[in-house]
C-alpha atoms as a PDB file:
ATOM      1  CA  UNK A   1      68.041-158.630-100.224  1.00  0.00           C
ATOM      2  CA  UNK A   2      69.704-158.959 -96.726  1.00  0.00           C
ATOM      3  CA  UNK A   3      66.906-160.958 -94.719  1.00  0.00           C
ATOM      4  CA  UNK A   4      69.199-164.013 -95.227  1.00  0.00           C
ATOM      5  CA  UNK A   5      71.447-162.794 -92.828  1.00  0.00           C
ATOM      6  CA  UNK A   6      68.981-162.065 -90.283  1.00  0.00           C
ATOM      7  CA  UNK A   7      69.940-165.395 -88.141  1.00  0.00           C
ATOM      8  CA  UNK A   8      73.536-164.747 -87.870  1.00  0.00           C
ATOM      9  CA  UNK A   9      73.179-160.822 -87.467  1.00  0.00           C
ATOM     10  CA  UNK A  10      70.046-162.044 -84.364  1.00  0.00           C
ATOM     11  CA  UNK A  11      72.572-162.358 -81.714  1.00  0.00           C
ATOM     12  CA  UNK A  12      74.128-159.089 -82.202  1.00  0.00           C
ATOM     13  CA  UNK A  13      70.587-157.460 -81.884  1.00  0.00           C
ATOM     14  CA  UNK A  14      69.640-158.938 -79.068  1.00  0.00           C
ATOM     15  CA  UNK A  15      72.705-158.264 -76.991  1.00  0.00           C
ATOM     16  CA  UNK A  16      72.072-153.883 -78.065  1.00  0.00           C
ATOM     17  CA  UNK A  17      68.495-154.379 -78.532  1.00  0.00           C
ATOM     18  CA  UNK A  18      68.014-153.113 -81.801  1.00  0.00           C
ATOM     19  CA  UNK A  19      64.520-154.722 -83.237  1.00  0.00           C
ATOM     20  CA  UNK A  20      64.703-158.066 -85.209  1.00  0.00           C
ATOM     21  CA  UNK A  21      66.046-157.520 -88.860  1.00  0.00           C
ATOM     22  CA  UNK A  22      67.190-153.665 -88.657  1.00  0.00           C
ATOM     23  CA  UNK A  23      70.644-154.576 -88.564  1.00  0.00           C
ATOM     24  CA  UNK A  24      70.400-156.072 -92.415  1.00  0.00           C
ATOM     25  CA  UNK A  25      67.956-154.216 -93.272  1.00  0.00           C
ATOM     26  CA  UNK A  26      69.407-150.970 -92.301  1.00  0.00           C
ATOM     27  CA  UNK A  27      72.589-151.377 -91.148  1.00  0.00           C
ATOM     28  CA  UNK A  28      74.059-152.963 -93.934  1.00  0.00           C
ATOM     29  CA  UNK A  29      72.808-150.896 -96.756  1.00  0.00           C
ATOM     30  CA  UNK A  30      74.498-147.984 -94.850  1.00  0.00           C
ATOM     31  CA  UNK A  31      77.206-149.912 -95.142  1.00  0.00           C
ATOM     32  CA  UNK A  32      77.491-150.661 -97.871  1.00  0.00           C
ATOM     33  CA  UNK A  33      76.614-147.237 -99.280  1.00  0.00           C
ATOM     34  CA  UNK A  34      79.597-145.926 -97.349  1.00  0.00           C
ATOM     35  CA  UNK A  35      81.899-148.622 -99.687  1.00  0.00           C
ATOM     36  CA  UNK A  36      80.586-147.496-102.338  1.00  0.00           C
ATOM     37  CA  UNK A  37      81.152-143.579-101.088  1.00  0.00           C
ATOM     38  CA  UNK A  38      84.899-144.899-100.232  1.00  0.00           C
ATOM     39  CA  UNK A  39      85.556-146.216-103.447  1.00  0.00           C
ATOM     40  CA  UNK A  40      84.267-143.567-105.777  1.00  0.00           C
ATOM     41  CA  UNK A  41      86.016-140.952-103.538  1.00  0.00           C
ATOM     42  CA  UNK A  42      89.039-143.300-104.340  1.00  0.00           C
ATOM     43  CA  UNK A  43      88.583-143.376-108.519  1.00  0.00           C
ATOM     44  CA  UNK A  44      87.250-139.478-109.282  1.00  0.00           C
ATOM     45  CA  UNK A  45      87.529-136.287-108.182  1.00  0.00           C
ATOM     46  CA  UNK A  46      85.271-134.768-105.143  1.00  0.00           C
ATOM     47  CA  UNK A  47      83.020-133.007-107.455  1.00  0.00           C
ATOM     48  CA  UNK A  48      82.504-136.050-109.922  1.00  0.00           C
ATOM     49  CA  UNK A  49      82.320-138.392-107.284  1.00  0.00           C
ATOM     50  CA  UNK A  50      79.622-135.944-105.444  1.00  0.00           C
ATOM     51  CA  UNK A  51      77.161-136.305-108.857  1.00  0.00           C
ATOM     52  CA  UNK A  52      78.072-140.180-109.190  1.00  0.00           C
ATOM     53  CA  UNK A  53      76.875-140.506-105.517  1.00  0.00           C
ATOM     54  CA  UNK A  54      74.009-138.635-106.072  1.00  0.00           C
ATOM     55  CA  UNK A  55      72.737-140.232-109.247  1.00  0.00           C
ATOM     56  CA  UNK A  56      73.118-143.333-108.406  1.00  0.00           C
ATOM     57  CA  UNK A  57      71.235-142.875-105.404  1.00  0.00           C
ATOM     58  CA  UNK A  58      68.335-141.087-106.976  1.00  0.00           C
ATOM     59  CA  UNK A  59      68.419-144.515-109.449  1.00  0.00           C
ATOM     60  CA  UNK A  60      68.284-146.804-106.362  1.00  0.00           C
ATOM     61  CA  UNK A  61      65.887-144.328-105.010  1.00  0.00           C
ATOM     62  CA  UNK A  62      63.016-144.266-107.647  1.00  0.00           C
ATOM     63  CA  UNK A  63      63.974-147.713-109.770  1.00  0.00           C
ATOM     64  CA  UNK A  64      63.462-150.645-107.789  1.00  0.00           C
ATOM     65  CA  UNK A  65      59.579-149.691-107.178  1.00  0.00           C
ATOM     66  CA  UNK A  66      59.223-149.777-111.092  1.00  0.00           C
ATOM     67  CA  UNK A  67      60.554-153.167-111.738  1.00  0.00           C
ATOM     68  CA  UNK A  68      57.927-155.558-110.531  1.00  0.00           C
ATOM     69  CA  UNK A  69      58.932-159.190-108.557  1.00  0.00           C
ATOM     70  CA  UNK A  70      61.242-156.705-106.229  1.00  0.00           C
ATOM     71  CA  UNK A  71      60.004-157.629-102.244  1.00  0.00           C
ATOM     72  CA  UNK A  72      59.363-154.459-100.686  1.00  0.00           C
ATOM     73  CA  UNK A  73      61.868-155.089 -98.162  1.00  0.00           C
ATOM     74  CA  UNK A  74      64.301-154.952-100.563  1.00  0.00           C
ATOM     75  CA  UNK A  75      62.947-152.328-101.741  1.00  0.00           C
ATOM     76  CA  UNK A  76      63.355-150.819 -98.777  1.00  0.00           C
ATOM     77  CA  UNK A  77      66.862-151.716 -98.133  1.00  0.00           C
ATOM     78  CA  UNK A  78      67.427-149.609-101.553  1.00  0.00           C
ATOM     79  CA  UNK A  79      66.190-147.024-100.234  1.00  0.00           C
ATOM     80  CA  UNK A  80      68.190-147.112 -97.291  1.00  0.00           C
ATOM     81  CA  UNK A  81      71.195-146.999 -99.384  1.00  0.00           C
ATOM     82  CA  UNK A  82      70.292-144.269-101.674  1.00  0.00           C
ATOM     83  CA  UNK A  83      68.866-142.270 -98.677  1.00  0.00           C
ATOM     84  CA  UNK A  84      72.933-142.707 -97.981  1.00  0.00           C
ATOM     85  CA  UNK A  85      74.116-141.740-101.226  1.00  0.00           C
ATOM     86  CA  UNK A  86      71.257-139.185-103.099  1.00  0.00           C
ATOM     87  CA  UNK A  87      71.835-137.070-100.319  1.00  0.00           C
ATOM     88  CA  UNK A  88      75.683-136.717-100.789  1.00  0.00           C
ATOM     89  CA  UNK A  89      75.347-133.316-102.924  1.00  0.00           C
ATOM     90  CA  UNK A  90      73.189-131.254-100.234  1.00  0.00           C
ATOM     91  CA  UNK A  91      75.459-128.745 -99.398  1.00  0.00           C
ATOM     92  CA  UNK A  92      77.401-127.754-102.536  1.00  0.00           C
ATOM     93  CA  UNK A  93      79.987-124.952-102.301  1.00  0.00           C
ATOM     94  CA  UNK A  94      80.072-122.050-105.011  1.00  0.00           C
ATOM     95  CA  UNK A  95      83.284-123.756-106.025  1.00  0.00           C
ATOM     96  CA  UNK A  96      81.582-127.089-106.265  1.00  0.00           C
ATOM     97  CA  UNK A  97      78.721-125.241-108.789  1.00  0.00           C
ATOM     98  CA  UNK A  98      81.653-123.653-111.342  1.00  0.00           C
ATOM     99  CA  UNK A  99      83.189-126.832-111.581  1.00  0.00           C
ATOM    100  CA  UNK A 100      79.783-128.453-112.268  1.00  0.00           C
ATOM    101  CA  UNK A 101      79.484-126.051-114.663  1.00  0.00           C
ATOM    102  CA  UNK A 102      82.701-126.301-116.319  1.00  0.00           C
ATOM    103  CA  UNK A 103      82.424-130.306-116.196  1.00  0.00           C
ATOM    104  CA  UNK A 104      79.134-129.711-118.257  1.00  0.00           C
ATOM    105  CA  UNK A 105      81.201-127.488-120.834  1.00  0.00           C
ATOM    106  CA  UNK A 106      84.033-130.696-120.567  1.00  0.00           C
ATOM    107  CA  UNK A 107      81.272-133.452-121.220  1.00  0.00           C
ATOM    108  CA  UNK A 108      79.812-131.228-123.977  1.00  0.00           C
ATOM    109  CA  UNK A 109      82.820-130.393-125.997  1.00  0.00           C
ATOM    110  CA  UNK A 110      84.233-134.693-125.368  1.00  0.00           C
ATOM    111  CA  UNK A 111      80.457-135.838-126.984  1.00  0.00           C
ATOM    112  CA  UNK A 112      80.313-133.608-129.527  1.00  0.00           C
ATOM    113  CA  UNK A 113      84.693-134.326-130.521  1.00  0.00           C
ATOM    114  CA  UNK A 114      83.960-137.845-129.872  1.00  0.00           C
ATOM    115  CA  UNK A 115      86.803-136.818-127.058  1.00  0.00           C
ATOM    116  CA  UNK A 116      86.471-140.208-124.679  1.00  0.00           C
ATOM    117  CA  UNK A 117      89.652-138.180-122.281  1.00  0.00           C
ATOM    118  CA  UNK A 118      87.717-134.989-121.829  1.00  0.00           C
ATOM    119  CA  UNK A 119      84.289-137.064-121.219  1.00  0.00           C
ATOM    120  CA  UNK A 120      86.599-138.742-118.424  1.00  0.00           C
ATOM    121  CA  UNK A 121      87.558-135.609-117.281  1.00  0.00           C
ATOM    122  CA  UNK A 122      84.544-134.199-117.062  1.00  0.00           C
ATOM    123  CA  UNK A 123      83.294-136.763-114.531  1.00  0.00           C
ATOM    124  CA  UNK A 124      86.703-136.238-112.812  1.00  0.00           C
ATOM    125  CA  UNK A 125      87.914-140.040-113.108  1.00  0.00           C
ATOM    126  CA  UNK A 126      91.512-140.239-111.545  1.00  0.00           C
ATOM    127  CA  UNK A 127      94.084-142.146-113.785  1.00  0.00           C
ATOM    128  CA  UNK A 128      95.578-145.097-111.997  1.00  0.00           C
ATOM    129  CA  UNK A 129      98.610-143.429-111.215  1.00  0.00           C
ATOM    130  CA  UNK A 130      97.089-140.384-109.054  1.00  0.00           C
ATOM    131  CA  UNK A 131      94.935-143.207-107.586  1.00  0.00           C
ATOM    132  CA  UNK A 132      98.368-144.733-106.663  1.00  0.00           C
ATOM    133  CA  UNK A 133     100.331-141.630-105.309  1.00  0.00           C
ATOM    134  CA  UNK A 134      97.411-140.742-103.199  1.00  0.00           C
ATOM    135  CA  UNK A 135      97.613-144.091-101.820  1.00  0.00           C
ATOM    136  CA  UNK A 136     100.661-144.044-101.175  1.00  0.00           C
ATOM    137  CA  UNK A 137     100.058-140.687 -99.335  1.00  0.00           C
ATOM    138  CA  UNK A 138      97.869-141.510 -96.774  1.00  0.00           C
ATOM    139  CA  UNK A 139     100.188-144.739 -95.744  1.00  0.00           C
ATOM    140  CA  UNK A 140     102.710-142.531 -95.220  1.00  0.00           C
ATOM    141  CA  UNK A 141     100.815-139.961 -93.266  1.00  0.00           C
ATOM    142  CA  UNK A 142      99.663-142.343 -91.667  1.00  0.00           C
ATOM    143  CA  UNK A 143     102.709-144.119 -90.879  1.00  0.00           C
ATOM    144  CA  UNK A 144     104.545-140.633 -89.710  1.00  0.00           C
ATOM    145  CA  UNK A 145     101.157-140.169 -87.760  1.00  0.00           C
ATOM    146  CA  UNK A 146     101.363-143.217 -85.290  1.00  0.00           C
ATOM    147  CA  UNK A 147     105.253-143.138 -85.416  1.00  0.00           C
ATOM    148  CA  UNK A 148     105.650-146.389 -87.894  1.00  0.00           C
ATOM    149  CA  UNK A 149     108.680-145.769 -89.971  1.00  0.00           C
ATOM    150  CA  UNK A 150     107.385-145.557 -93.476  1.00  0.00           C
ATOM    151  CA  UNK A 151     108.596-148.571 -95.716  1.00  0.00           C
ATOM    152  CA  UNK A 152     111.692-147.786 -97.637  1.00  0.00           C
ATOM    153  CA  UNK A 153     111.507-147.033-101.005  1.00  0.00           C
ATOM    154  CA  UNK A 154     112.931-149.469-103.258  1.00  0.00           C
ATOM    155  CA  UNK A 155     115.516-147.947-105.200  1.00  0.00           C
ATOM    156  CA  UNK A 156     114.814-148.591-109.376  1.00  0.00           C
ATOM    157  CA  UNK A 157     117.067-151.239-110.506  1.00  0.00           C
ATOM    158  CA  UNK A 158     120.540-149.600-111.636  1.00  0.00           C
ATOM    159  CA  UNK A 159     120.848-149.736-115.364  1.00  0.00           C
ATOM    160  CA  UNK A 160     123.647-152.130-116.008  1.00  0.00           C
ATOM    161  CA  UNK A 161     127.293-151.020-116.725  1.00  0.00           C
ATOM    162  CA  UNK A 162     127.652-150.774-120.160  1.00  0.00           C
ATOM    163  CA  UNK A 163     130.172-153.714-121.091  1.00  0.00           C
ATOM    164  CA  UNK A 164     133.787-152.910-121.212  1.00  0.00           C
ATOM    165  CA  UNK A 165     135.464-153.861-124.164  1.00  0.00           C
ATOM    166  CA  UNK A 166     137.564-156.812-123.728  1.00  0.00           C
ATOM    167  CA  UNK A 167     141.301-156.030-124.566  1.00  0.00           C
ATOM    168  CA  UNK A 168     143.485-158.268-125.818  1.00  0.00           C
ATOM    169  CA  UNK A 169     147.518-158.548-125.195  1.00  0.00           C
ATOM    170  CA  UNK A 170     149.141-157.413-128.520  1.00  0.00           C
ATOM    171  CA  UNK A 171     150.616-159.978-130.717  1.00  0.00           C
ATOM    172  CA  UNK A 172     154.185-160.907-130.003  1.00  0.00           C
ATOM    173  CA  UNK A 173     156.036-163.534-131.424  1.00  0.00           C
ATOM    174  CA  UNK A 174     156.754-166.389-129.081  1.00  0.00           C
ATOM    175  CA  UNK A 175     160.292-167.872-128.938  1.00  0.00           C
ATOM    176  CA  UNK A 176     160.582-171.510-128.630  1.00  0.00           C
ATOM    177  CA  UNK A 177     164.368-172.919-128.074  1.00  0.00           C
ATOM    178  CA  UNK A 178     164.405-175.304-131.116  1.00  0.00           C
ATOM    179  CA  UNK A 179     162.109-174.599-132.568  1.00  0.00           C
ATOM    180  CA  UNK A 180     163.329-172.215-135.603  1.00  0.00           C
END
């Protein structure tokens, strides 16, 4: 998959003299397992994102052998990446098991309802608004952190003043010399 960037990763090995083609072939698969760690830590919860991790790498792990035309070094590079990921859930915590559990129960009861919000739930996906406030969380921890001072908040727009009614003079009669 990665032996096309072999020539422009050559320099790199040769100047820490790591052996010709380990830097795409395992180097970037870790990499790239780690995004892919990052962003599902990012869209669901620890425990959902610790069985997505873990799945998927079992599927990279056992899948590309099966499907014939696949060059065993990318084959291998798979493997490198779900050696990354399938190994994510290897230390679960008895909290991590009763929420497996209970995420079971979740998926169960969403299937059998036809419940697409609990089958969500159950694999812990964040809604885009948690997604957002955490985000917005670490920039300003971060920003307290190295002493940055956090970006003000933009104030919502005011509602507008609700319009005052316009008030007229009263009526007099107007007096004109010569004019009866």
């Amino acid at each position: 998959m990665f032996e096309a960037l072999d020539p422009y990763v050559r320099t790199w090995e040769e100047f820490w003299k790591i052996p010709a083609g380990k830097t795409s072939s395992v180097w970037l698969p870790e990499g790239i397992g780690r995004v892919i760690e990052a962003l599902s830590d990012v869209t669901i919860e620890p425990t959902g994102s610790k069985i997505f991790k873990t799945v998927l790498g079992v599927v990279l792990g056992v899948a590309p052998q099966r499907i014939p035309g696949i060059p065993d070094r990318a084959v291998a590079e798979l493997q490198q990446m779900a050696t990354h990921l399938g190994t994510e859930f290897v230390d679960p915590t008895p909290q991590d098991l009763v929420r497996i559990a209970n995420s079971i129960s979740e998926l169960r009861a969403g299937i059998t309802f036809g419940d697409w919000s609990r089958i969500a739930r159950a694999f812990g996906l964040k809604t885009p608004e948690q997604i957002t406030a955490e985000a917005k969380a670490v920039v300003d921890a971060f920003s307290r952190a190295l002493g940055f001072a956090a970006p003000a908040a933009v104030p919502p727009p005011a509602a507008p003043a609700p319009p005052t009614p316009t008030v007229f003079p009263t009526v007099a009669p107007i007096e004109v010399p010569g004019f009866g």
